[in-house]
N, C-alpha and C. Protein backbone atom coordinates (compact mmCIF):
# COMPACT_ATOMS: atom_id res chain seq x y z
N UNK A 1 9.55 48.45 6.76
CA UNK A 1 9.14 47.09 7.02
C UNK A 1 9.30 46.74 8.49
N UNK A 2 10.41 47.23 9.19
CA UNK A 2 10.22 46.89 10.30
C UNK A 2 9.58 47.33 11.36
N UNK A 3 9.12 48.86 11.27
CA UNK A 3 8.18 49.71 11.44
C UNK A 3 6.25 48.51 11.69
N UNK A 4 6.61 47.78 10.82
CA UNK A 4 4.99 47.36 10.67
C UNK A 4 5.43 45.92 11.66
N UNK A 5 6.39 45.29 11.38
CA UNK A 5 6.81 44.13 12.62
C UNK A 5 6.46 44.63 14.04
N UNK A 6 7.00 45.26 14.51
CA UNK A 6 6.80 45.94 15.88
C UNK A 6 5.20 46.46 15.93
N UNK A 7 4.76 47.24 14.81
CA UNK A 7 3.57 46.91 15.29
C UNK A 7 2.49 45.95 15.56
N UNK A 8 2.74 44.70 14.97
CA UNK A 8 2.43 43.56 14.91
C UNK A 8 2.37 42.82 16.25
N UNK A 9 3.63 42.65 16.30
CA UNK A 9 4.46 42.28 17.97
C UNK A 9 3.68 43.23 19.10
N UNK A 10 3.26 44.46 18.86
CA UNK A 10 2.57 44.96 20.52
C UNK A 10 1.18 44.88 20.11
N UNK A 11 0.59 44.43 19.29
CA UNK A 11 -0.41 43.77 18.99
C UNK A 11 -0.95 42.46 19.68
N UNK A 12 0.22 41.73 19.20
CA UNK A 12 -0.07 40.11 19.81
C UNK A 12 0.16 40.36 21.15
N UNK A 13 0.93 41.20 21.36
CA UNK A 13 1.49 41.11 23.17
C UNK A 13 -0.06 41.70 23.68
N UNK A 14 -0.66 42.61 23.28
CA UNK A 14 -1.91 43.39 23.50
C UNK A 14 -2.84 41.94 23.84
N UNK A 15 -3.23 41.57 22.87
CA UNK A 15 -3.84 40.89 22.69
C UNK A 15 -4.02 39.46 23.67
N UNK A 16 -2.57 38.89 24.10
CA UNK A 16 -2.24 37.81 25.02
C UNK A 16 -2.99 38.91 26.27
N UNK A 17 -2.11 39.83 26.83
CA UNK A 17 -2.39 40.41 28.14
C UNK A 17 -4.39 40.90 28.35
N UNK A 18 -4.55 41.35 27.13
CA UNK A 18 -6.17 40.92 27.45
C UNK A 18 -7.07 39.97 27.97
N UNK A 19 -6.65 38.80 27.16
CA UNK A 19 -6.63 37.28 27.40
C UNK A 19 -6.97 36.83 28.48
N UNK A 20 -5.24 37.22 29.39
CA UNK A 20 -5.41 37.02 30.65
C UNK A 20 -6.57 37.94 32.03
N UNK A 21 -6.54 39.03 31.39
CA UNK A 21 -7.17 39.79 32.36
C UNK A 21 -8.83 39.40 31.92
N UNK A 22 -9.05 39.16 30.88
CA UNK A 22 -10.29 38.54 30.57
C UNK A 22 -11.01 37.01 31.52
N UNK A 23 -9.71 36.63 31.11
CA UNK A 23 -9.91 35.10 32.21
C UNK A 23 -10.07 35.07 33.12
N UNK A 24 -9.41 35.99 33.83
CA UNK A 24 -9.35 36.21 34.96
C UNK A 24 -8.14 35.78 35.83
N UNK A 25 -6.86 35.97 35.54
CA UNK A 25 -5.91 35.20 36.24
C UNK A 25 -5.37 36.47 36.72
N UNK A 26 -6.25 37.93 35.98
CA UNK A 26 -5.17 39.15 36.85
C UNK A 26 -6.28 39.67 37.78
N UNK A 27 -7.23 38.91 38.36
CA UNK A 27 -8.31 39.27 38.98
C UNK A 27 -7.55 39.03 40.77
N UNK A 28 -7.60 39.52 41.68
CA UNK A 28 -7.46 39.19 42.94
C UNK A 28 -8.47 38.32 43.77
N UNK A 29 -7.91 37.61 44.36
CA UNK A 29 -8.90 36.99 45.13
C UNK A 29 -9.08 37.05 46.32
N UNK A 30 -10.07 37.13 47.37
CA UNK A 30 -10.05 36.70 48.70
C UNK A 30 -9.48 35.78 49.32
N UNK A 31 -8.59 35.51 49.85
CA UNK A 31 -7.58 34.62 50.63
C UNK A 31 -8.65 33.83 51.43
N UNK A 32 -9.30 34.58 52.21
CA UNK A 32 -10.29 33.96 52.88
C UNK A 32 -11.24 32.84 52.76
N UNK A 33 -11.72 32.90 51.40
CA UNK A 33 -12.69 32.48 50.82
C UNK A 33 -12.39 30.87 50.63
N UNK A 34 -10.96 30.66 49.98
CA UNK A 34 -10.08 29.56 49.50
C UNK A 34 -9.81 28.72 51.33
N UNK A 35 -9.82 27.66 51.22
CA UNK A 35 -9.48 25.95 51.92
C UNK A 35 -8.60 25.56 51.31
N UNK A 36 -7.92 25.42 49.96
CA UNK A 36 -7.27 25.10 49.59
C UNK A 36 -7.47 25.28 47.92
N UNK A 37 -6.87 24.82 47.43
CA UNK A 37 -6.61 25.67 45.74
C UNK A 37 -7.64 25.34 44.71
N UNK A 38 -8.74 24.07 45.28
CA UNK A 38 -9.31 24.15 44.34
C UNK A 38 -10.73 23.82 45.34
N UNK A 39 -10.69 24.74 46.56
CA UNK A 39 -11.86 24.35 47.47
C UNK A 39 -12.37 25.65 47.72
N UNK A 40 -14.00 25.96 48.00
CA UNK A 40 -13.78 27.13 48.44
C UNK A 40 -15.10 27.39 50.18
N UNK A 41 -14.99 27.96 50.66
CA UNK A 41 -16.31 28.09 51.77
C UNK A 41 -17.40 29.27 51.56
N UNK A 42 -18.36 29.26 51.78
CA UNK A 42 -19.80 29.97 51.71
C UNK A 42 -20.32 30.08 52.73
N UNK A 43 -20.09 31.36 53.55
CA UNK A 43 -20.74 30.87 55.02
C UNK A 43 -22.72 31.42 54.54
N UNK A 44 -23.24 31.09 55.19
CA UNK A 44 -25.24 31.23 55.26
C UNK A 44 -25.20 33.08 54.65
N UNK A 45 -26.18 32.61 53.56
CA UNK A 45 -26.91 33.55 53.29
C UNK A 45 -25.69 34.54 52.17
N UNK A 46 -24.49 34.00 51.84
CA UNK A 46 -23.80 34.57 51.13
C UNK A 46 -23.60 34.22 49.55
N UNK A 47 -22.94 34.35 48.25
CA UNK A 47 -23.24 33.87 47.23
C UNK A 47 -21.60 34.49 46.71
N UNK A 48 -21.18 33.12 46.12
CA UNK A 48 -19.84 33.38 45.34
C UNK A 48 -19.80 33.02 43.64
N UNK A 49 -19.52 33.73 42.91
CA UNK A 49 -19.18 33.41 41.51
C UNK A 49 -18.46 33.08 40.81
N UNK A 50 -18.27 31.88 40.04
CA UNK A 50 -17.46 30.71 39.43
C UNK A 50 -17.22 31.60 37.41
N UNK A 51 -16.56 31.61 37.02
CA UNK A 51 -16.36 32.04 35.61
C UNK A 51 -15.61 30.76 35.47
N UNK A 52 -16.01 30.17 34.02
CA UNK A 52 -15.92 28.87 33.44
C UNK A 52 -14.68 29.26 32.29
N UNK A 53 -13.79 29.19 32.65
CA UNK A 53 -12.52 29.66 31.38
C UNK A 53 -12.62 28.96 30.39
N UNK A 54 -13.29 27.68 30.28
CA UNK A 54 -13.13 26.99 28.68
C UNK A 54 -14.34 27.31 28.45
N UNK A 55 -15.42 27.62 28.87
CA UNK A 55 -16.73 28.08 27.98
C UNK A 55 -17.74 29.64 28.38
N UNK A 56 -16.73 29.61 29.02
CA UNK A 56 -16.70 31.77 29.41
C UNK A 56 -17.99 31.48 30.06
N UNK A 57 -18.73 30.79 30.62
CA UNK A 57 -19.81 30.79 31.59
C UNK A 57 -19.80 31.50 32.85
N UNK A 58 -20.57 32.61 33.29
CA UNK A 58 -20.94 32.91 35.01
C UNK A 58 -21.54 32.30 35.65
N UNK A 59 -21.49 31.80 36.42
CA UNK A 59 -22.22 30.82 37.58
C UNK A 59 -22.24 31.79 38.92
N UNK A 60 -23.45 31.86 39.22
CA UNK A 60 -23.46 32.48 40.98
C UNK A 60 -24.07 30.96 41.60
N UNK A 61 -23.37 30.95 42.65
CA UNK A 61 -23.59 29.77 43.96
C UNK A 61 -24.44 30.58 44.94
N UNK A 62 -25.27 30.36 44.87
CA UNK A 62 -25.47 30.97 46.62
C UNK A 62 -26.34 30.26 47.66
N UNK A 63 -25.83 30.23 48.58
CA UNK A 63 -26.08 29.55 49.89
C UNK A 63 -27.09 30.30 50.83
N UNK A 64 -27.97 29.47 51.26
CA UNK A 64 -29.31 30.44 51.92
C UNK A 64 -29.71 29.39 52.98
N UNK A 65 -29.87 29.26 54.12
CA UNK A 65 -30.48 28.16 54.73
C UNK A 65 -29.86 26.70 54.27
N UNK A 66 -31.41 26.07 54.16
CA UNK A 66 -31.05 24.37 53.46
C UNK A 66 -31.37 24.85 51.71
N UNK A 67 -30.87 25.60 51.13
CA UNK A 67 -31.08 26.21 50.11
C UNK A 67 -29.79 26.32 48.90
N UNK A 68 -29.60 25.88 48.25
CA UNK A 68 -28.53 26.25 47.59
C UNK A 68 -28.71 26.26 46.13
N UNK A 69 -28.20 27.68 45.46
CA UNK A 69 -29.27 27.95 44.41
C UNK A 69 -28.17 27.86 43.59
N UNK A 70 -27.38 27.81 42.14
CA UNK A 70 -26.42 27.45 40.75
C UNK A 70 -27.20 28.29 39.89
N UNK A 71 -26.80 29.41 39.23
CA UNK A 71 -27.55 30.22 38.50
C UNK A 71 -26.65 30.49 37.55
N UNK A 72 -26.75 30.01 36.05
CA UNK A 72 -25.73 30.80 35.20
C UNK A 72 -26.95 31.77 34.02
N UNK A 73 -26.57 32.21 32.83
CA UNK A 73 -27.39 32.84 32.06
C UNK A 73 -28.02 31.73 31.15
N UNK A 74 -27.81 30.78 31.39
CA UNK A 74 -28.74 29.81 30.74
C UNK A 74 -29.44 28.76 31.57
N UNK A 75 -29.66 29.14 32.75
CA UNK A 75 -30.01 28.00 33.56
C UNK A 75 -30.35 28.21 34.99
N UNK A 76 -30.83 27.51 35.37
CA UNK A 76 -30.52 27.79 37.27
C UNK A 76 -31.47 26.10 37.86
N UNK A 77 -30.33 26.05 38.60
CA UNK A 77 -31.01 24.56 39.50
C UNK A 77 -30.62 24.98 40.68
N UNK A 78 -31.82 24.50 41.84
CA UNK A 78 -31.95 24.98 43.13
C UNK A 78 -31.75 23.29 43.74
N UNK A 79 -30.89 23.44 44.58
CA UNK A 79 -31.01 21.90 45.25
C UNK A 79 -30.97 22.56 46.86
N UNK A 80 -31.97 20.99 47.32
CA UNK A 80 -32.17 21.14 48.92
C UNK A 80 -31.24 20.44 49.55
N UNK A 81 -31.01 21.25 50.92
CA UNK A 81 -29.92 20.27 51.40
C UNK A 81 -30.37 20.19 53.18
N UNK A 82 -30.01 18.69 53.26
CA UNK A 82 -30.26 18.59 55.03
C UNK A 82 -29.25 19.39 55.57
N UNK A 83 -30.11 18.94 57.04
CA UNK A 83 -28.42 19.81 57.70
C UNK A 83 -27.14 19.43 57.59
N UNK A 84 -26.82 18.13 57.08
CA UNK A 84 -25.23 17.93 57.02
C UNK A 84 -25.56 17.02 56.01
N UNK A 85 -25.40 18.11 54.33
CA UNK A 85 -25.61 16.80 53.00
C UNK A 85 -24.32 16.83 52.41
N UNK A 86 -24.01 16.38 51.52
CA UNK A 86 -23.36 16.71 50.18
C UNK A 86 -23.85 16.12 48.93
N UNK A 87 -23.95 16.80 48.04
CA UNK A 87 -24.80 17.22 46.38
C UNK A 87 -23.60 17.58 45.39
N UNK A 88 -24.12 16.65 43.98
CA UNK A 88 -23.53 16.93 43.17
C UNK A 88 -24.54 17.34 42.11
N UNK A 89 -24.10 18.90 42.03
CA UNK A 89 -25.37 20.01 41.27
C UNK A 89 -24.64 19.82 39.44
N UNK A 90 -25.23 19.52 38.75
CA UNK A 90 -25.56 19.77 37.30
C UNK A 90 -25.03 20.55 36.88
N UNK A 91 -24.05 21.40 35.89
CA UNK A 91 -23.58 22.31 35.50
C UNK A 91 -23.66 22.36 33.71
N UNK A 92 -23.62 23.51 33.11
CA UNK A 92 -23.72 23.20 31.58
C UNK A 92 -22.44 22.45 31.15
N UNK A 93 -22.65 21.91 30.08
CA UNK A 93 -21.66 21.23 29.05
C UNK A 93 -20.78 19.78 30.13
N UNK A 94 -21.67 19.27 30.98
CA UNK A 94 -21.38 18.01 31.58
C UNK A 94 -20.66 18.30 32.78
N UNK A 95 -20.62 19.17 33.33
CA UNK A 95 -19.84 19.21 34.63
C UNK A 95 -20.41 19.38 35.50
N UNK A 96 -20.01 19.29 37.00
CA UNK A 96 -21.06 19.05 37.54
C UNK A 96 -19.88 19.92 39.45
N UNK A 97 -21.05 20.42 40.28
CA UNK A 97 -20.60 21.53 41.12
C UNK A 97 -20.61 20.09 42.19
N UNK A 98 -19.56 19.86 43.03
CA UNK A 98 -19.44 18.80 44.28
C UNK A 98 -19.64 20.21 45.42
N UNK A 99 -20.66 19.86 46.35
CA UNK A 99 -21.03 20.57 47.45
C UNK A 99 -21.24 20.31 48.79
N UNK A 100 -21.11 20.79 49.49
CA UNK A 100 -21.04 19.73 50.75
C UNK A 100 -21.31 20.93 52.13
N UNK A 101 -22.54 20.30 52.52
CA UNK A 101 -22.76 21.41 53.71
C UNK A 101 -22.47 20.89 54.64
N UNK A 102 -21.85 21.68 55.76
CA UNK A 102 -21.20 21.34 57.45
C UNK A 102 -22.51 22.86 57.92
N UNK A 103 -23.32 22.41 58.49
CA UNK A 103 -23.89 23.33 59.44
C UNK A 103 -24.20 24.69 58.62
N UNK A 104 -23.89 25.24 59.11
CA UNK A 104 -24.50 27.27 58.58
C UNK A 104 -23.04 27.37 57.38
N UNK A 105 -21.78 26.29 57.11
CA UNK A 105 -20.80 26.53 56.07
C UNK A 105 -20.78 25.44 54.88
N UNK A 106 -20.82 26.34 53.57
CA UNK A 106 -20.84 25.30 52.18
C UNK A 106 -19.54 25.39 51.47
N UNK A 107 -19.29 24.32 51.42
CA UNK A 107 -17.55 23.64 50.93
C UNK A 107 -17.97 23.68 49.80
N UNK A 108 -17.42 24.12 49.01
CA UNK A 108 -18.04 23.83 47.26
C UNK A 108 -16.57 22.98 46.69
N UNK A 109 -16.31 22.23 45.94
CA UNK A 109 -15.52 21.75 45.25
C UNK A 109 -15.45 22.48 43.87
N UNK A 110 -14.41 23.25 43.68
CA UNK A 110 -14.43 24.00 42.61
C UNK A 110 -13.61 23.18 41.10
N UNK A 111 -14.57 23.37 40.18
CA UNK A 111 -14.38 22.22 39.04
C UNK A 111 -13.17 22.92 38.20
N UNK A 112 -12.41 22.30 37.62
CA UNK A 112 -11.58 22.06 36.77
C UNK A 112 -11.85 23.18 35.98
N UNK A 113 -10.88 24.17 35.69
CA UNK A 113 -11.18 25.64 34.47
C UNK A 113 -12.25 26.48 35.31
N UNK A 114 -12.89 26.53 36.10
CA UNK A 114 -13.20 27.56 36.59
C UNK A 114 -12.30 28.39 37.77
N UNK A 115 -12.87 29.64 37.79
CA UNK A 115 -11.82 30.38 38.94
C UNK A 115 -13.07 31.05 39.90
N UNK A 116 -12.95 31.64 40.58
CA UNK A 116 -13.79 32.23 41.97
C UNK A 116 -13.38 33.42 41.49
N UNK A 117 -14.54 34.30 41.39
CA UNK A 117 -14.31 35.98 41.01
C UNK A 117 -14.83 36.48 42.07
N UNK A 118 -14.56 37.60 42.61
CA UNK A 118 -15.30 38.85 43.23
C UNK A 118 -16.15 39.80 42.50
């Protein structure tokens, strides 16, 4: 009987540590990338990806010119931007991407449950 407990127990432990590496919290990040903990920068012509932890969504951002494209597997909205805008882009299930261009760099405001993957 106790034989089958323990296997049980590195089961659930299995199972939590997946979890996390699934989510992404054992993922590394670029130091660089981050302004602060829930900010991130895009310099021209580059593209960063958002994973949505409460609804497992991929989002690619990418920044091109006055161009800024939100692409997940169900969707994609392209918004234009002057030379010095800020936009609040549409996201699935009511959320919405705060963006903000300074010149050739895009400040993205990174929403609540998502993380920045490589």
């Amino acid at each position: 009987m106790k034989n089958s407990s323990n296997w049980v127990l590195g089961l659930v432990l299995f199972v939590i540590v997946v979890f996390f590496v699934v989510v992404g919290f054992g993922n590394p990040v670029d130091d660089s990338l981050h302004l602060d903990s829930n900010r991130a920068r895009i310099s021209d012509g580059s593209t960063m990806m958002l994973q949505s932890v409460l609804y497992y969504h991929l989002y690619v951002v990418h920044f091109e010119g006055d161009l800024v494209t939100v692409t997940s597997l169900l969707s994609s909205t392209y918004t234009l931007c002057d030379p010095d805008c800020t936009e609040d882009i549409p996201l699935l299930m009511g959320q919405t991407l705060h963006v903000e261009k300074l010149g050739n760099v895009l400040v993205v405001d990174i929403p609540f449950a998502m993380l920045p993957i490589q």
